[in-house]
C-alpha atoms as a PDB file:
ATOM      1  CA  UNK A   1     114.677  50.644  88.014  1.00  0.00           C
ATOM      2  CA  UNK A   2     113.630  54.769  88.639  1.00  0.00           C
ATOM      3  CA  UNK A   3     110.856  56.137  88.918  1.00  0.00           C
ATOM      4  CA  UNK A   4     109.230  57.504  85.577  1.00  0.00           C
ATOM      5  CA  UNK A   5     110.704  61.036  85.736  1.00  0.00           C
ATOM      6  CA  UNK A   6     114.032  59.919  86.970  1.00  0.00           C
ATOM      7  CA  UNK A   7     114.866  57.365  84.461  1.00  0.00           C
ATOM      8  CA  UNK A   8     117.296  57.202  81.416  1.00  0.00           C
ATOM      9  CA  UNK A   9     117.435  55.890  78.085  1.00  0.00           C
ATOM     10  CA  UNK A  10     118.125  51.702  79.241  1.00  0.00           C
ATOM     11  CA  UNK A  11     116.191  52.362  82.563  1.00  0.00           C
ATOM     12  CA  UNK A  12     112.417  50.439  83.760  1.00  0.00           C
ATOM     13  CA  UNK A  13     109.957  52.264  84.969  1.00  0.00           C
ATOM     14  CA  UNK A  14     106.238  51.545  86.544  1.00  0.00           C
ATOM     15  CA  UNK A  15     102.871  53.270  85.403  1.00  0.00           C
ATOM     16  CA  UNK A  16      99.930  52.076  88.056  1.00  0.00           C
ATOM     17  CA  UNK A  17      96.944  54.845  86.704  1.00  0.00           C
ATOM     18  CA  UNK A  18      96.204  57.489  83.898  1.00  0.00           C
ATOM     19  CA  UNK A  19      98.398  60.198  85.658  1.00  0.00           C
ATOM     20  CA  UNK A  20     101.861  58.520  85.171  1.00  0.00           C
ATOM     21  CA  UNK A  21     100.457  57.302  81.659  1.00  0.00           C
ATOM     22  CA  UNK A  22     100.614  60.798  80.447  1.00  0.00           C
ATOM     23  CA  UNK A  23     103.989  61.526  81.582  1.00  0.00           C
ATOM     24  CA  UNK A  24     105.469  58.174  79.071  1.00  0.00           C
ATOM     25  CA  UNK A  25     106.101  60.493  76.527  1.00  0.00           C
ATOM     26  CA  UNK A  26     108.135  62.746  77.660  1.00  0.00           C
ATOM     27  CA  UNK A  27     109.938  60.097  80.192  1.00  0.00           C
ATOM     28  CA  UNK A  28     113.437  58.495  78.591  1.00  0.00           C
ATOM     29  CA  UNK A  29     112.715  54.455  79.847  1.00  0.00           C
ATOM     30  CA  UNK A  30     113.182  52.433  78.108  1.00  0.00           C
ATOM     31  CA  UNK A  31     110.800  50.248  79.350  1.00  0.00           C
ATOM     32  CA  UNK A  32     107.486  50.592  81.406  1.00  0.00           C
ATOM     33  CA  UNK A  33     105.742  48.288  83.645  1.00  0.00           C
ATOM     34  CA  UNK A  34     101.772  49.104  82.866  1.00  0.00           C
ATOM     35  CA  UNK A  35      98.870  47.882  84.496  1.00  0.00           C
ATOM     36  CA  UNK A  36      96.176  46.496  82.787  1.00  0.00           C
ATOM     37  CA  UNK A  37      93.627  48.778  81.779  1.00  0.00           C
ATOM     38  CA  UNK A  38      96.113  51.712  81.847  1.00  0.00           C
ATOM     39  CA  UNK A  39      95.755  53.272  78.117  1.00  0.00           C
ATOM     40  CA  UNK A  40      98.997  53.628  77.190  1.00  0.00           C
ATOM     41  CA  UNK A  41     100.743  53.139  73.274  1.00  0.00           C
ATOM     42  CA  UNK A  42     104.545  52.327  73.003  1.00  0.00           C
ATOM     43  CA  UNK A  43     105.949  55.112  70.380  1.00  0.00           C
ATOM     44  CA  UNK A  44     109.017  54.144  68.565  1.00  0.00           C
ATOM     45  CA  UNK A  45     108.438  49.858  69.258  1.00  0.00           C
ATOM     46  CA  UNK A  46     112.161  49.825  68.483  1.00  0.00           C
ATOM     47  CA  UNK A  47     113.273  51.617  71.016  1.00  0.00           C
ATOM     48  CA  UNK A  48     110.930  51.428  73.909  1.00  0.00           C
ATOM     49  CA  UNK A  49     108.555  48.314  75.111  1.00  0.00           C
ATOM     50  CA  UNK A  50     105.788  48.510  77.583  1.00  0.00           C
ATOM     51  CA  UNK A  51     104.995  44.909  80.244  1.00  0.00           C
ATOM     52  CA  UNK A  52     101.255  44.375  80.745  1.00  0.00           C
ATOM     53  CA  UNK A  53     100.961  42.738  84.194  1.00  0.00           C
ATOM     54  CA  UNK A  54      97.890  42.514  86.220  1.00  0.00           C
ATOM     55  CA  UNK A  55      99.363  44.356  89.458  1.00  0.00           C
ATOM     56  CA  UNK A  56     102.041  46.717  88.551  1.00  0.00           C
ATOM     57  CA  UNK A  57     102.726  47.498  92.302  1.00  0.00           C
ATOM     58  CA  UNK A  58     103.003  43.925  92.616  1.00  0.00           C
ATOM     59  CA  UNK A  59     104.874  43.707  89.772  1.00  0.00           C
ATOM     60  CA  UNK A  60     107.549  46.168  91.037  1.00  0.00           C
ATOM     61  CA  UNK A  61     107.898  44.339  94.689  1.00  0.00           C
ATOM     62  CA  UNK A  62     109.248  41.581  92.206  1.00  0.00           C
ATOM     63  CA  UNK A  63     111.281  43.347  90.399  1.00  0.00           C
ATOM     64  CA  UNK A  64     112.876  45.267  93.083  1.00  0.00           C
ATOM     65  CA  UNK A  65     113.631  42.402  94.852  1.00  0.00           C
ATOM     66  CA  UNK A  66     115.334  41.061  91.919  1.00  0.00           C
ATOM     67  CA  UNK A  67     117.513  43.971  91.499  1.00  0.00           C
ATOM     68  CA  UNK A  68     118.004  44.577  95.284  1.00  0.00           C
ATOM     69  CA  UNK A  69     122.022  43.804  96.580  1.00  0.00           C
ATOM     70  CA  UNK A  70     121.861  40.790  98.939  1.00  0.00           C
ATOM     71  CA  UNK A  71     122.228  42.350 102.613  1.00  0.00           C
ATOM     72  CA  UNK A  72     125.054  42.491 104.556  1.00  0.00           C
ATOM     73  CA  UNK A  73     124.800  39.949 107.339  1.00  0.00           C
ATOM     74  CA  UNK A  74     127.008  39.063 109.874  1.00  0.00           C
ATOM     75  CA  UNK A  75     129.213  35.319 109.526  1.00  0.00           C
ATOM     76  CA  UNK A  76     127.556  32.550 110.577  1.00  0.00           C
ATOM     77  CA  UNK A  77     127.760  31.740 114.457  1.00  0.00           C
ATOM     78  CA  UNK A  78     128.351  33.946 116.635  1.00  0.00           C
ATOM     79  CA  UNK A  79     131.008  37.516 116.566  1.00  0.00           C
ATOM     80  CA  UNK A  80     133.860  36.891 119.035  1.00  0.00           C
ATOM     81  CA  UNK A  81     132.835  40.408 120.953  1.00  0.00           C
ATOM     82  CA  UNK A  82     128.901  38.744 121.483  1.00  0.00           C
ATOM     83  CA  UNK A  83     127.927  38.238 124.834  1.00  0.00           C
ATOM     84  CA  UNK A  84     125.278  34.451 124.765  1.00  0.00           C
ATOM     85  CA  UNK A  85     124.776  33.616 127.713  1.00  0.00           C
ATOM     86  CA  UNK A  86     125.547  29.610 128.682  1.00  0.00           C
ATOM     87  CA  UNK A  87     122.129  28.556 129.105  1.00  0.00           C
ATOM     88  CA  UNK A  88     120.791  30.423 125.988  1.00  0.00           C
ATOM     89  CA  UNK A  89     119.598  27.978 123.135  1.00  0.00           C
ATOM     90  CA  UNK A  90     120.834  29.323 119.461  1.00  0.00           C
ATOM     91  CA  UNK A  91     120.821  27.283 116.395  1.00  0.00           C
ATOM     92  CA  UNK A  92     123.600  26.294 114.336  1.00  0.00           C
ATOM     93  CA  UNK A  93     122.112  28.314 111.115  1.00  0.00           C
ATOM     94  CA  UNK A  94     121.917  31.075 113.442  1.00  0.00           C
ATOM     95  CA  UNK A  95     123.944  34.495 113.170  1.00  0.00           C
ATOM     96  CA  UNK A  96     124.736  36.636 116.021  1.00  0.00           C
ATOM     97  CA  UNK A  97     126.849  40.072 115.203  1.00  0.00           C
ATOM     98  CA  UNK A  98     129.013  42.403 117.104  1.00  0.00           C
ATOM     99  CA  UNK A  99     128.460  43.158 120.257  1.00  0.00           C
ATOM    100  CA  UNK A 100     125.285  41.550 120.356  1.00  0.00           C
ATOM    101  CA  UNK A 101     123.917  40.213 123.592  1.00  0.00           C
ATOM    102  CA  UNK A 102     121.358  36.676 124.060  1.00  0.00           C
ATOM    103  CA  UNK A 103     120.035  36.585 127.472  1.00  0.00           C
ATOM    104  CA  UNK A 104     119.880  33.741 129.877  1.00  0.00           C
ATOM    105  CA  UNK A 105     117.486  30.877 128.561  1.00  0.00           C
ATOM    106  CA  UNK A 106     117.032  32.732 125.433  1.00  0.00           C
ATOM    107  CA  UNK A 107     115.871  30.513 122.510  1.00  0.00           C
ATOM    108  CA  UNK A 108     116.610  31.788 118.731  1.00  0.00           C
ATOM    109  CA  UNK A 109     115.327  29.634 116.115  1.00  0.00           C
ATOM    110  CA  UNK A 110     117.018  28.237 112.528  1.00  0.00           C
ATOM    111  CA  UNK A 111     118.671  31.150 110.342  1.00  0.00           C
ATOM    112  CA  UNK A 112     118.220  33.674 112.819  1.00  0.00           C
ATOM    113  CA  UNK A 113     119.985  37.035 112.237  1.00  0.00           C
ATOM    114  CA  UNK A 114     121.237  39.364 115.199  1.00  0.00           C
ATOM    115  CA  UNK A 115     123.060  42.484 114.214  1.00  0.00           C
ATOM    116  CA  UNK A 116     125.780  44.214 115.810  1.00  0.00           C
ATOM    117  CA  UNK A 117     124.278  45.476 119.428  1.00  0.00           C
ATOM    118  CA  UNK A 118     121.154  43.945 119.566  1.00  0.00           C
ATOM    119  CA  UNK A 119     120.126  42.665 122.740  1.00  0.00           C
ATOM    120  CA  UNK A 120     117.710  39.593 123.446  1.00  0.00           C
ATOM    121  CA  UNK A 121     116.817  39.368 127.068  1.00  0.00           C
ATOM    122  CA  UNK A 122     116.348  36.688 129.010  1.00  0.00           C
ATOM    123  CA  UNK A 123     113.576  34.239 128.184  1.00  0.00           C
ATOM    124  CA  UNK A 124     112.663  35.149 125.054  1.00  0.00           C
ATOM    125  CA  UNK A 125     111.976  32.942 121.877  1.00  0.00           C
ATOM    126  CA  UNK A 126     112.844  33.592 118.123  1.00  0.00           C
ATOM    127  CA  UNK A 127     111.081  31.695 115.668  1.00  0.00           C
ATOM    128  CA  UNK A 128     113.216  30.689 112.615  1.00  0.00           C
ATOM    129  CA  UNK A 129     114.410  33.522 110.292  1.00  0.00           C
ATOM    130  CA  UNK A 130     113.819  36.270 112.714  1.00  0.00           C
ATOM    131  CA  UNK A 131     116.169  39.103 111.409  1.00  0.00           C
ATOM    132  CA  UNK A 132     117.102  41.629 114.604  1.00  0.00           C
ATOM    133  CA  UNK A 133     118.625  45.158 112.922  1.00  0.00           C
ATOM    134  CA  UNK A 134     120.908  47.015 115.047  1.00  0.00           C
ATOM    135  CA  UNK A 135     120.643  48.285 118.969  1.00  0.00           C
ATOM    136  CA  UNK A 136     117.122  46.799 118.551  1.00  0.00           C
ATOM    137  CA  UNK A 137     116.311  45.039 122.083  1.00  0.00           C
ATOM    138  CA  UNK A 138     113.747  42.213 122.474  1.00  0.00           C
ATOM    139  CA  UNK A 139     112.848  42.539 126.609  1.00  0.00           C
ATOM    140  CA  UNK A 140     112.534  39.894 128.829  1.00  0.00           C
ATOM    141  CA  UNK A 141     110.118  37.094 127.782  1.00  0.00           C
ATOM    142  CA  UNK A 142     108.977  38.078 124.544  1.00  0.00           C
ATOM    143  CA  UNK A 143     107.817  35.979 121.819  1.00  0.00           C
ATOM    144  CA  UNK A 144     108.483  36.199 118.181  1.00  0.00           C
ATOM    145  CA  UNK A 145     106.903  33.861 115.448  1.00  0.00           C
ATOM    146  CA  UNK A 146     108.741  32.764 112.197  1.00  0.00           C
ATOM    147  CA  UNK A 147     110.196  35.352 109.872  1.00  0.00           C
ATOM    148  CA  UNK A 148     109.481  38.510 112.116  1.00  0.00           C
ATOM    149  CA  UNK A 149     111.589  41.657 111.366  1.00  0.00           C
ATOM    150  CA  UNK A 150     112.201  44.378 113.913  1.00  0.00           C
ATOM    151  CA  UNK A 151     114.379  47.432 113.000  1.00  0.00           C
ATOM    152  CA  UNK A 152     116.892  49.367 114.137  1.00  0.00           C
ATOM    153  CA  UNK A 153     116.549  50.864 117.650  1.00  0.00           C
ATOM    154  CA  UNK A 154     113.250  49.442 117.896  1.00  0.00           C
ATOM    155  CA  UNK A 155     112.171  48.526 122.138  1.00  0.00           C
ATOM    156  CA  UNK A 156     109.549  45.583 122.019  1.00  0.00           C
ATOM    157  CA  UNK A 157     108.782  44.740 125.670  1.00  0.00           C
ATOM    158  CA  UNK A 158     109.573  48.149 127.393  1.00  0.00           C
ATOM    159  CA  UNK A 159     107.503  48.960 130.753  1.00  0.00           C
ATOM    160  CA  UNK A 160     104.000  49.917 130.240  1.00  0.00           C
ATOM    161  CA  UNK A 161     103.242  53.744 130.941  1.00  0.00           C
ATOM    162  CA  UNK A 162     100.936  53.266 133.936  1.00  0.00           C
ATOM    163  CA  UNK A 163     100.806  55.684 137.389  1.00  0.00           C
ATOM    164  CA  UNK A 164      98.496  56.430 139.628  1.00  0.00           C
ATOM    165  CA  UNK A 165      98.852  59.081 142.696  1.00  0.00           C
ATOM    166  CA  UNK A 166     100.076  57.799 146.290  1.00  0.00           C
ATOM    167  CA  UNK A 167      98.062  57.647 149.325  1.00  0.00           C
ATOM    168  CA  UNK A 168      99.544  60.856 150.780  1.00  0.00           C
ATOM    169  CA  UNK A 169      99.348  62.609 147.424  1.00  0.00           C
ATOM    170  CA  UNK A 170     102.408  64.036 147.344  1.00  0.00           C
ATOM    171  CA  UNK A 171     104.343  61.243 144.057  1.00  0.00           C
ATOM    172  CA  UNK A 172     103.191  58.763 141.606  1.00  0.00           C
ATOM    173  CA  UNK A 173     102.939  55.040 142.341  1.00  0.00           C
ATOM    174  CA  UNK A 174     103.827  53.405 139.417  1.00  0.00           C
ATOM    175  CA  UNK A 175     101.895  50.098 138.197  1.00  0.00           C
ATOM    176  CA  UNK A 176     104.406  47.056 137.293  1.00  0.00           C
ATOM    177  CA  UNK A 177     103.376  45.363 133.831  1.00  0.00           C
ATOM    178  CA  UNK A 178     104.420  41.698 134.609  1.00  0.00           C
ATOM    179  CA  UNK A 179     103.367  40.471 130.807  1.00  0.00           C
ATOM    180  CA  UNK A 180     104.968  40.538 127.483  1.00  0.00           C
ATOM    181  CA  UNK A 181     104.934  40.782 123.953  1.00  0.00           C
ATOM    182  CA  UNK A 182     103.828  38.310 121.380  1.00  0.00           C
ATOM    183  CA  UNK A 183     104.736  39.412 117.387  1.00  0.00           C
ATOM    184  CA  UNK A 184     102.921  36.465 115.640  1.00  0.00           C
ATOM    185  CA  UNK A 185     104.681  35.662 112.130  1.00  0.00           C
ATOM    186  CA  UNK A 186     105.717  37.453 109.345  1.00  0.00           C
ATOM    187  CA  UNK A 187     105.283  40.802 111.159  1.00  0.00           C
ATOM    188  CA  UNK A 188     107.234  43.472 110.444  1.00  0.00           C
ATOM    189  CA  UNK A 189     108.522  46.155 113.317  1.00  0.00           C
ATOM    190  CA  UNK A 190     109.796  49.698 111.750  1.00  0.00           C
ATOM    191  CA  UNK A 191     112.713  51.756 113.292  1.00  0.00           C
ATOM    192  CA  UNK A 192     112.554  53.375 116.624  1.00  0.00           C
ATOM    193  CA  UNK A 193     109.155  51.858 117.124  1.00  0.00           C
ATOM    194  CA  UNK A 194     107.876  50.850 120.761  1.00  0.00           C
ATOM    195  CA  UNK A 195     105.934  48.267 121.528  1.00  0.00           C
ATOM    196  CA  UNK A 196     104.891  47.985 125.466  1.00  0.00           C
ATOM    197  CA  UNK A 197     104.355  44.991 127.528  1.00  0.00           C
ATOM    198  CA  UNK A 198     100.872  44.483 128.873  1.00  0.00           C
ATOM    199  CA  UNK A 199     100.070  44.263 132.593  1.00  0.00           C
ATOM    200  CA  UNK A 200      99.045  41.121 132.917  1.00  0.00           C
ATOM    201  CA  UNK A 201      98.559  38.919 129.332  1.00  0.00           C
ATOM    202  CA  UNK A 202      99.949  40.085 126.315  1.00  0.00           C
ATOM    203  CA  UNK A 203     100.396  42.925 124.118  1.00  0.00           C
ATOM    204  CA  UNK A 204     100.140  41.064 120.298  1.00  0.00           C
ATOM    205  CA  UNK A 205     100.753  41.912 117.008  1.00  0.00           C
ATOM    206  CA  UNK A 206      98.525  39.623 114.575  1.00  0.00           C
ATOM    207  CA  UNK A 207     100.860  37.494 111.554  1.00  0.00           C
ATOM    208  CA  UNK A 208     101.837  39.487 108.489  1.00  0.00           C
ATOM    209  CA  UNK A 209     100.302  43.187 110.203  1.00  0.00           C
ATOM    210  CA  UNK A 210     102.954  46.179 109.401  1.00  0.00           C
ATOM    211  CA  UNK A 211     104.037  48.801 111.824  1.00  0.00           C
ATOM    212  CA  UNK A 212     106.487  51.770 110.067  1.00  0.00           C
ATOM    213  CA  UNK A 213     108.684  53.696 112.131  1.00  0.00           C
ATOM    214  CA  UNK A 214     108.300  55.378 114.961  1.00  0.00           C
ATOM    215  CA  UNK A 215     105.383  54.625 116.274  1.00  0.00           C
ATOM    216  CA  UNK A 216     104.018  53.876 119.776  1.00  0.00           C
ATOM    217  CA  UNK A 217     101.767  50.531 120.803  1.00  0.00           C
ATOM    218  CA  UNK A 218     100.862  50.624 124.563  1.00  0.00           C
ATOM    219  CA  UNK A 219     100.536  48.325 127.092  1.00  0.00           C
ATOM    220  CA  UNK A 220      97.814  45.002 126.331  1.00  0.00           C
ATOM    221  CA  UNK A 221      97.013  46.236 122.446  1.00  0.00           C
ATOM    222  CA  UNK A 222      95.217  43.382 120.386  1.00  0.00           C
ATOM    223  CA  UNK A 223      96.272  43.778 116.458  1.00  0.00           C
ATOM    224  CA  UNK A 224      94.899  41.604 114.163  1.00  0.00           C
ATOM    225  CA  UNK A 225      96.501  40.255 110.631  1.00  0.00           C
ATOM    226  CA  UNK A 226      97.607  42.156 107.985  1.00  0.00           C
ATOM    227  CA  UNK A 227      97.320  45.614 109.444  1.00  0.00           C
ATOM    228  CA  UNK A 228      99.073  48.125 108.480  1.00  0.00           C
ATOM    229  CA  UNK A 229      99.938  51.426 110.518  1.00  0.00           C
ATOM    230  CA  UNK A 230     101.861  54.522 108.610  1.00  0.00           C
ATOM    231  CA  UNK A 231     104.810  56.621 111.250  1.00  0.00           C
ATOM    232  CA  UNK A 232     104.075  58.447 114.337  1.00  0.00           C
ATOM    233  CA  UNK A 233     101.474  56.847 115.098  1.00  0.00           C
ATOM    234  CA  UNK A 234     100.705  56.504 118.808  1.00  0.00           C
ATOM    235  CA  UNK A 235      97.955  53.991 120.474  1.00  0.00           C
ATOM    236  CA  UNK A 236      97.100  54.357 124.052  1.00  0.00           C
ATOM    237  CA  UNK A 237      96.667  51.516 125.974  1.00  0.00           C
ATOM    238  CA  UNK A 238      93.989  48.725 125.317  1.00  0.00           C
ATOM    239  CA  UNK A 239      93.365  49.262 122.212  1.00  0.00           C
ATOM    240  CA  UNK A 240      91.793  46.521 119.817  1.00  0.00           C
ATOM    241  CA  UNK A 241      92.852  47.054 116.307  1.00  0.00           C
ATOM    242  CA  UNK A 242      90.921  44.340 113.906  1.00  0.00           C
ATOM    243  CA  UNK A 243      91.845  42.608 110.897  1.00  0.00           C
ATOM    244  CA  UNK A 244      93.408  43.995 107.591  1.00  0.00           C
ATOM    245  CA  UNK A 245      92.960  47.720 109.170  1.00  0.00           C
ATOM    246  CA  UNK A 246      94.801  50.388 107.546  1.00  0.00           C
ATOM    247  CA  UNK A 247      96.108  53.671 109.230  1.00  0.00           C
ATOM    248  CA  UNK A 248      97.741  56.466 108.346  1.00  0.00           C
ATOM    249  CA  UNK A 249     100.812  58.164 109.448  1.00  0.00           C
ATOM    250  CA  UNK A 250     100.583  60.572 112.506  1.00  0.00           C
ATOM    251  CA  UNK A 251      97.408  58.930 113.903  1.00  0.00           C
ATOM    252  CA  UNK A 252      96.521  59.094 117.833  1.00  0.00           C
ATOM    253  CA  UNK A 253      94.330  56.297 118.996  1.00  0.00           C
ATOM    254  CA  UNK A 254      92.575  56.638 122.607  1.00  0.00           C
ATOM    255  CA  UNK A 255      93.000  53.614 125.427  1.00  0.00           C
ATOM    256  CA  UNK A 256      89.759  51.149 125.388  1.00  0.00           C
ATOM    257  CA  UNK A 257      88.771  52.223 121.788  1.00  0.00           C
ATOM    258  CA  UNK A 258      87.931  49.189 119.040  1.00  0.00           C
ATOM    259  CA  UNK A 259      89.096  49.396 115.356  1.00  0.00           C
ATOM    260  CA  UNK A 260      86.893  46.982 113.567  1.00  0.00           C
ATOM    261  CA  UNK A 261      88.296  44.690 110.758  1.00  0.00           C
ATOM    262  CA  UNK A 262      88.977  46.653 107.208  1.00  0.00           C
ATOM    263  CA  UNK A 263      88.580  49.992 108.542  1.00  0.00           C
ATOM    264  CA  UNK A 264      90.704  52.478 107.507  1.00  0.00           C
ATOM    265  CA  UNK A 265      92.008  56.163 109.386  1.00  0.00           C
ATOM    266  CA  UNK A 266      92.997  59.053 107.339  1.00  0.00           C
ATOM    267  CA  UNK A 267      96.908  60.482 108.247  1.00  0.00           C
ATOM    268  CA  UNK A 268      96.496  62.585 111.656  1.00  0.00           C
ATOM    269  CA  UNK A 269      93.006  61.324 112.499  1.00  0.00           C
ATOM    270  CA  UNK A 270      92.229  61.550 116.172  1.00  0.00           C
ATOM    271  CA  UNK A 271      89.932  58.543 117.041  1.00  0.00           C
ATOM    272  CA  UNK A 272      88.070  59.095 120.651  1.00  0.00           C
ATOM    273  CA  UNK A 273      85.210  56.546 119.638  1.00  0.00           C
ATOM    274  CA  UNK A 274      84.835  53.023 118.329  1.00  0.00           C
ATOM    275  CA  UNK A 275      85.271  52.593 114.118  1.00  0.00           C
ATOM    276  CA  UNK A 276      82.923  50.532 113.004  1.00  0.00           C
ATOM    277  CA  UNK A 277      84.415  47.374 110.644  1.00  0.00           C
ATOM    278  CA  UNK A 278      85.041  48.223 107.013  1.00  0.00           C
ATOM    279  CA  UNK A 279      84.543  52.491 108.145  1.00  0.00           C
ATOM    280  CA  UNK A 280      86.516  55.238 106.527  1.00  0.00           C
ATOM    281  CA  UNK A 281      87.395  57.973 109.062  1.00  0.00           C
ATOM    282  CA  UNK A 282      89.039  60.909 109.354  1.00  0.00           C
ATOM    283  CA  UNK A 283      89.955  64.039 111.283  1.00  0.00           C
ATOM    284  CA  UNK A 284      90.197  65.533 115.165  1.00  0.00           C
ATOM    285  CA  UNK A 285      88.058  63.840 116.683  1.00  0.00           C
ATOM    286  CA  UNK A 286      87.820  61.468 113.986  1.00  0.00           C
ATOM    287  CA  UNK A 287      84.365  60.286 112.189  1.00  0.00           C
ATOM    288  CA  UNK A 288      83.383  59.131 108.400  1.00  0.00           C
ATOM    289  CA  UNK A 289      85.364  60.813 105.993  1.00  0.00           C
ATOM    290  CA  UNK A 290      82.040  62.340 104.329  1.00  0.00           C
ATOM    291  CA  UNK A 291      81.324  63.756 107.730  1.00  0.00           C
ATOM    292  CA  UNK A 292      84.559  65.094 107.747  1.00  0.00           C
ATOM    293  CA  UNK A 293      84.645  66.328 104.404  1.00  0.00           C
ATOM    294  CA  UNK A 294      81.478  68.466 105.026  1.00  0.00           C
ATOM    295  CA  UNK A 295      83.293  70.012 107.904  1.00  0.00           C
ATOM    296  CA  UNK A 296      86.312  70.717 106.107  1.00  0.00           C
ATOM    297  CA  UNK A 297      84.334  72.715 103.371  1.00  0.00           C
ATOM    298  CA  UNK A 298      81.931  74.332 105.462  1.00  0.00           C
ATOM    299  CA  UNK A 299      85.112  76.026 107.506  1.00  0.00           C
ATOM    300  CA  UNK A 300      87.231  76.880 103.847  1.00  0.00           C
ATOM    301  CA  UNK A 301      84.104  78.972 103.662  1.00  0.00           C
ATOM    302  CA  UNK A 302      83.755  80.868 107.381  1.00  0.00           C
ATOM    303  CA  UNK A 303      86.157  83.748 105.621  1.00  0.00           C
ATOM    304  CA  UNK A 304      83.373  84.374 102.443  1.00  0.00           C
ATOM    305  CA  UNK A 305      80.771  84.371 105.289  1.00  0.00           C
ATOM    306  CA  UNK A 306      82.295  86.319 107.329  1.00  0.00           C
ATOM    307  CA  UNK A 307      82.383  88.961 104.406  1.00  0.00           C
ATOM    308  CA  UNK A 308      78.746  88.971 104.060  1.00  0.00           C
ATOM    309  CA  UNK A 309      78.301  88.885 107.642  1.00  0.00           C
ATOM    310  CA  UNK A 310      80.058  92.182 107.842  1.00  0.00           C
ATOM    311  CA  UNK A 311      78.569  93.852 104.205  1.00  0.00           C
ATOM    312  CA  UNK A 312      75.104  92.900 106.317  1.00  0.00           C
ATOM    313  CA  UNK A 313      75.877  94.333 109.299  1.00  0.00           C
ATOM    314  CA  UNK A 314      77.037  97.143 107.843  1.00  0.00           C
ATOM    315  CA  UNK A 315      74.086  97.934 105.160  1.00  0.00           C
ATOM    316  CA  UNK A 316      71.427  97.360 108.325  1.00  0.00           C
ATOM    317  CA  UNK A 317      73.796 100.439 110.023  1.00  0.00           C
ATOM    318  CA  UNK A 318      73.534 102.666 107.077  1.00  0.00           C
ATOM    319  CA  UNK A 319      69.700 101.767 106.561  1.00  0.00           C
ATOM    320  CA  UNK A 320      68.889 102.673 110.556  1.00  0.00           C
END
C-alpha cells in the first residue's frame, strides 16, 4: 500500500476524486483502488488493474487493516513489576504491562490491555477491550465503556481549571471538581490529550466521537456521538458539543457555548457564540463560512484600495 506518488511497480494505491485520477499515468502501481464515478481507464490491462468500490476511503481502512502488523501487546495477566492493588477486580483475558499500576477497587473488563506505565486510579471501571497506551492515567472514578482507546500520555480525569480570588484579595481560592469522566463506547482518546473532570456530574464523551491529539476538554463538557475534533483543539468549560459535529484542528471553543448536531468548524476557528445544528463556520470570532469568506476577500483587497485611496488623495492635492 503507498500513496499514488510513492508507489512502485507491484504496489496498491487509492484514487478518491479527479485530481489523483490524473496523476495514474504517470504513477508506477500496479494497482489502484477507484471510486465509483472517478473517470479513470487502466492502460496496459496486462500490467496494471484498477478496483471499483463504492467508498475508496472506506475501502482503504480495509485494506490497511489487512496489511497492518498485529500490535505488540503485553502477555496475558499481569507483568511481574505491575503494581494491582488487592481489592482491584481484573479479568482473566485481561493484560496489564510493565510497570503499570490498577488502583484500589479498580474494575477492568474482558481483554483489557494496559501498557507499560499506565496508571488506573482507584475506582474506576474498564469496559471490555479497553486498550490503555503508555504513561496514559485514567483518575480516580472514571468510567470507560466497551472498546475505548486512550493514547499515550493522555490525563482523563485531571482537576478542573477553576479559581476564584480570596476574601482578602491577596491569592486564588481554588474550586474542587468532585465529579468524573464518563468515555461512552468505542471512543477514541488521541495522545497527550486532557480531558477534565466536571465539578459536580460528569464530563462525557458520546460512543464512537474522536478526539486527536493534544487537545484540551474542560471541566462538565457534553459530546455527543460520532464527533470528531482535529489537534490542538481547546474547549473551555461547559461546553455542549452535539451529535456527528466535526472540528478542525487548532480550534478554541468558549465556556457555556452550544455546538448543535452536524455542524462543522473550519481549522483555527474561534467560536464566542452558539453554532446553529448542521452550520458551517469559520474564522476569529467564528460565523458562516460565506460570512467569513466575504471578509477574507474584502481584506486581500485593503492593499489595491489603499492604492487608490492614495492616487485620490493625491490628484485632489494637485487639482487644489
Amino acid at each position: 500500500m503507498n500513496s499514488i506518488d510513492a508507489a512502485k511497480s507491484g504496489d496498491a494505491t487509492f484514487i478518491t476524486n479527479d485530481r489523483y485520477a490524473r496523476r495514474w499515468a504517470s504513477s508506477q502501481a500496479t494497482v489502484a483502488v477507484v471510486e465509483d464515478g472517478v473517470p479513470l481507464a487502466v492502460g496496459d490491462p496486462s500490467h496494471r488493474a484498477l478496483i471499483r468500490v463504492p467508498s475508496a476511503e472506506l475501502a482503504l481502512a480495509k485494506a490497511l487493516e489487512a496489511f497492518a502488523p498485529a500490535p505488540e501487546l503485553p502477555a496475558p495477566g499481569a507483568h511481574a513489576s505491575a503494581v494491582i492493588d488487592p481489592s482491584a477486580k481484573v479479568a482473566p483475558s485481561a493484560r496489564v504491562g510493565p510497570r503499570a499500576v490498577i488502583g484500589a477497587r479498580a474494575t477492568l473488563g474482558a481483554d483489557c490491555v494496559v501498557h507499560a506505565g499506565a496508571v488506573i486510579s482507584h475506582d474506576c471501571e474498564l469496559g471490555d477491550g479497553c486498550v490503555i497506551h503508555a504513561n496514559a492515567v485514567i483518575r480516580e472514578r472514571c468510567r470507560l465503556g466497551r472498546g475505548v482507546v486512550v493514547n499515550a500520555c493522555a490525563v482523563i480525569g485531571s482537576e478542573g481549571f477553576g479559581y476564584r480570588p480570596a476574601a482578602d484579595g491577596k491569592s486564588l481560592v481554588r474550586i474542587p471538581h468532585l465529579g468524573t469522566v464518563v468515555l461512552e463506547d468505542g471512543v477514541e482518546i488521541g495522545a497527550g490529550t486532557c480531558i477534565d473532570r466536571a465539578k459536580f456530574g460528569a464530563t462525557v464523551v458520546g460512543a464512537h466521537s474522536k478526539i486527536d491529539n493534544l487537545c484540551q476538554i474542560a471541566h462538565n463538557c457534553q459530546i455527543g456521538r460520532m464527533t470528531v475534533i482535529a489537534g490542538l483543539t481547546g474547549l473551555a468549560g461547559s461546553v455542549h458539543i452535539g451529535n456527528g459535529v466535526q472540528i478542525g484542528g487548532n480550534c478554541g471553543i468558549a465556556d457555556h457555548r452550544s455546538i448543535g448536531d452536524g455542524a462543522r468548524l473550519a481549522a483555527k476557528s474561534g467560536v464566542m457564540e452558539d453554532v446553529p445544528a448542521g452550520a458551517s463556520w469559520g474564522g476569529c470570532p467564528a460565523q458562516s463560512v460565506w460570512a467569513e469568506l466575504r471578509v477574507v476577500t474584502a481584506i486581500r483587497k485593503l492593499p489595491e484600495w489603499s492604492r487608490m485611496f492614495r492616487r485620490l488623495i493625491e490628484d485632489h492635492g494637485k487639482a487644489s
